[in-house]
Protein backbone atom coordinates (compact mmCIF):
# COMPACT_ATOMS: atom_id res chain seq x y z
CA UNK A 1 -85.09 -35.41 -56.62
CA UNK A 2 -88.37 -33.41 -56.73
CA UNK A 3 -88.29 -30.65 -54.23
CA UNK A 4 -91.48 -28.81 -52.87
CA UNK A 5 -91.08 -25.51 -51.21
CA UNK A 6 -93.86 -25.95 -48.95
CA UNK A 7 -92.98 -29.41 -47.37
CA UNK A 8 -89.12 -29.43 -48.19
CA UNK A 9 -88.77 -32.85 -46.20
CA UNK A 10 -90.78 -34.61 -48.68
CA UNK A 11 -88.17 -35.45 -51.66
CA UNK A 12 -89.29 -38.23 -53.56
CA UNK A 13 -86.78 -39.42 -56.78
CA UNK A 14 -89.53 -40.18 -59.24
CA UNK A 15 -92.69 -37.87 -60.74
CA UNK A 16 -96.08 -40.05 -60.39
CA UNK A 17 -95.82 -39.68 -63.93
CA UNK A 18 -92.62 -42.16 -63.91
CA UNK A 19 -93.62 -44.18 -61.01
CA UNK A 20 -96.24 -45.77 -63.58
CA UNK A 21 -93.81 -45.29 -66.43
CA UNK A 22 -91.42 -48.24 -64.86
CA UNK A 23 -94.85 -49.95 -64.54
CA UNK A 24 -95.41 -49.71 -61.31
CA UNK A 25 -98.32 -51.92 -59.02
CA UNK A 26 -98.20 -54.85 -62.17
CA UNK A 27 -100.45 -52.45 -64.03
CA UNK A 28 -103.72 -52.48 -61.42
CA UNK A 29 -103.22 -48.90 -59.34
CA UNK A 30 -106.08 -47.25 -61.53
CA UNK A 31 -108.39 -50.69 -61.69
CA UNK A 32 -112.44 -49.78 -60.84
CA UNK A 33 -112.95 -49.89 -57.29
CA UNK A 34 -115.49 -49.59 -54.69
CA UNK A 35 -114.75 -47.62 -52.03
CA UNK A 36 -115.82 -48.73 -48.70
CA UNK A 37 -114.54 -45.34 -47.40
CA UNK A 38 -116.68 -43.51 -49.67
CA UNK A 39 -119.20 -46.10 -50.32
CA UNK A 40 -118.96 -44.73 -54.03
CA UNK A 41 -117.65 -46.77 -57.04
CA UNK A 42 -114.84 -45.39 -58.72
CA UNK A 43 -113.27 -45.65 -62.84
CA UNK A 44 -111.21 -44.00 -65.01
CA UNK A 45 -109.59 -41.41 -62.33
CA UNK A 46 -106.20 -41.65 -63.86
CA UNK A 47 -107.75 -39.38 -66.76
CA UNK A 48 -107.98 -36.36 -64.27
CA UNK A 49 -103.83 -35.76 -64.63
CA UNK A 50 -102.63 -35.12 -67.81
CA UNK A 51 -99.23 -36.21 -67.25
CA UNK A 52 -100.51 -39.39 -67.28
CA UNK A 53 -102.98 -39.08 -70.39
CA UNK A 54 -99.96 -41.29 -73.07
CA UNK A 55 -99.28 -43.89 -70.72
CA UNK A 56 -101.08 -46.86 -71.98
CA UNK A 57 -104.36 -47.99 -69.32
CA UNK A 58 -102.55 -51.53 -69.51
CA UNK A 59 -100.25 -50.32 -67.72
CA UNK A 60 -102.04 -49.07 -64.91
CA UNK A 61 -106.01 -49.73 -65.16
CA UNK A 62 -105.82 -53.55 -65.28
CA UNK A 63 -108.40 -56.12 -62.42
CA UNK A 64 -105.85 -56.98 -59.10
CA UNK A 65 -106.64 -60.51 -60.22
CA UNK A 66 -104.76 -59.53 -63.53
CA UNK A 67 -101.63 -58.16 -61.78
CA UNK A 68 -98.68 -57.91 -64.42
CA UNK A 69 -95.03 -58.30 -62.57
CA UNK A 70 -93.85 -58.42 -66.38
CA UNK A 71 -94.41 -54.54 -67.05
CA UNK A 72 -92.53 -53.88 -62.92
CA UNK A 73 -89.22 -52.72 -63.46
CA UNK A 74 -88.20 -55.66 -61.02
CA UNK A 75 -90.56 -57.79 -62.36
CA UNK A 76 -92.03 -59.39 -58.66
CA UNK A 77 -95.33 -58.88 -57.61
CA UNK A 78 -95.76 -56.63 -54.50
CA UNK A 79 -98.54 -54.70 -52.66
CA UNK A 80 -101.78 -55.83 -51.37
CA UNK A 81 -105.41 -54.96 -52.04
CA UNK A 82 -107.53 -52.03 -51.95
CA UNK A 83 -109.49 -53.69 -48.87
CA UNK A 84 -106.22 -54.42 -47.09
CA UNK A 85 -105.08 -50.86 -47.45
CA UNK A 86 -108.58 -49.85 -46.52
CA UNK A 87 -108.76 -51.94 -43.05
CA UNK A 88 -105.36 -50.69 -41.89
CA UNK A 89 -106.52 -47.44 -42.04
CA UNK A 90 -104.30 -46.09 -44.87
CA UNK A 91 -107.52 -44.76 -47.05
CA UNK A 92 -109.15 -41.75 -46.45
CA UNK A 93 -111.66 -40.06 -48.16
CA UNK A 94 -109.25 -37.91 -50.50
CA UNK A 95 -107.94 -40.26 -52.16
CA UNK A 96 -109.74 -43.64 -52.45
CA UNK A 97 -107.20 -45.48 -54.19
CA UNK A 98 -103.99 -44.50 -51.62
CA UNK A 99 -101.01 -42.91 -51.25
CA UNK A 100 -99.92 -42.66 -55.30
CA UNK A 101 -103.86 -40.74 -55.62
CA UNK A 102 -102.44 -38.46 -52.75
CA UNK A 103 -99.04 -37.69 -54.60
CA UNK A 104 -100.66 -37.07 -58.35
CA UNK A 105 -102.80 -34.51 -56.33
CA UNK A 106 -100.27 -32.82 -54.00
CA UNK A 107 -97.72 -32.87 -57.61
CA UNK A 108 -100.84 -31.18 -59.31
CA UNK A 109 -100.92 -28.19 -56.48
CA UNK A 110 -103.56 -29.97 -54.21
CA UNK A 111 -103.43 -28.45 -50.82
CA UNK A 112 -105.60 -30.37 -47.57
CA UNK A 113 -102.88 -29.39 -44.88
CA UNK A 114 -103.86 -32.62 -42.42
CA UNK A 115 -103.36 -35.10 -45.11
CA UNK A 116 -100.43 -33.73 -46.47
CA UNK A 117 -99.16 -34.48 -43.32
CA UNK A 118 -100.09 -37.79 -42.83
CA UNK A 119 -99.06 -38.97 -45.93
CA UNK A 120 -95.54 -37.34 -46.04
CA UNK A 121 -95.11 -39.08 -42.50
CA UNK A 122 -95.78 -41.91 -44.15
CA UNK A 123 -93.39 -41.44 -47.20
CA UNK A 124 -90.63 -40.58 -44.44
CA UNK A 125 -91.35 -43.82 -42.34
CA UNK A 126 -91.36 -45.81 -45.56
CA UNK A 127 -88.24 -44.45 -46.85
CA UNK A 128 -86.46 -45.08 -43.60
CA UNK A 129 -87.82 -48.52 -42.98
CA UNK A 130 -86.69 -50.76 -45.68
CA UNK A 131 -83.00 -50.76 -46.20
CA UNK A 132 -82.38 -54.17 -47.36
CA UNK A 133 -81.81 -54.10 -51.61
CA UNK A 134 -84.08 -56.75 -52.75
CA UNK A 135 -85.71 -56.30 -55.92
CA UNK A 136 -89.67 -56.50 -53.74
CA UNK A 137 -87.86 -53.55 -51.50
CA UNK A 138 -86.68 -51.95 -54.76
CA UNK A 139 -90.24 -52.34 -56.40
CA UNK A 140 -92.71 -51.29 -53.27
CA UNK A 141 -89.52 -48.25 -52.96
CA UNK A 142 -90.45 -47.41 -56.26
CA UNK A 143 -94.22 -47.30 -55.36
CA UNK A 144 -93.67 -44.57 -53.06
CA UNK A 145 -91.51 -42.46 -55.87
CA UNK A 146 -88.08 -43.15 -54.17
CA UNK A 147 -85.60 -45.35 -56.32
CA UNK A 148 -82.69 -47.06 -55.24
């Protein structure tokens, strides 16, 4: 369990650096995007931690259409696109790619007090919501750095 002084109800199980390890989002988290949030196209943005600098970009920079349940620890195919998470409202200008953006930040020492918030709300709903042990539960879980 990571613990973080400054928001000690948010307790994930995994580092983003291991959510990708177990090959998390088939590979495609880090893909090029265009953000309609932004309106600003968007590459390479994985390179900006360096815990993640040995992980291979196969493993996490790969097109949606491309999606590689092989390399997911549970090996099913789960999550939806960037324009899905964009139109419910789960994108904000932070972090154009979503909540896993949000955590390498906040794990790096990235402070923005509102969205903090938000997103550990989210993390707390998520972790309280799915309690059935399928392996999809067990692979979006592992999205959000909690393992079963």
């Amino acid at each position: 369990m990571i613990l973080f002084t400054d928001h000690p109800e948010f307790k994930p199980d995994l580092t983003p650096r291991q959510i990708f390890q177990l090959g998390s989002f088939g590979g495609t988290y880090w893909r090029p995007i265009h953000s309609s949030i932004t309106g600003r196209n968007y590459a390479n943005e994985h390179r900006k931690f360096d815990f993640l600098s040995d992980i291979p970009d196969n493993m996490m920079t790969l097109p949606w259409s491309d999606y590689n349940k092989n390399i997911n620890r549970y090996k099913v195919k789960v999550g939806t696109t960037l324009e899905y998470w964009e139109s419910k409202g789960w994108i904000t200008k932070h972090d154009p790619y979503g909540w896993v953006q949000w955590y390498c930040n906040f794990y790096n020492g990235r402070r923005i007090p509102k969205e903090d918030d938000r997103q550990i709300k989210r993390w707390v709903a998520i972790k309280k919501r799915f309690t059935r042990k399928t392996p999809a539960v067990a692979q979006t879980l592992q999205h959000w750095g909690i393992s079963l």
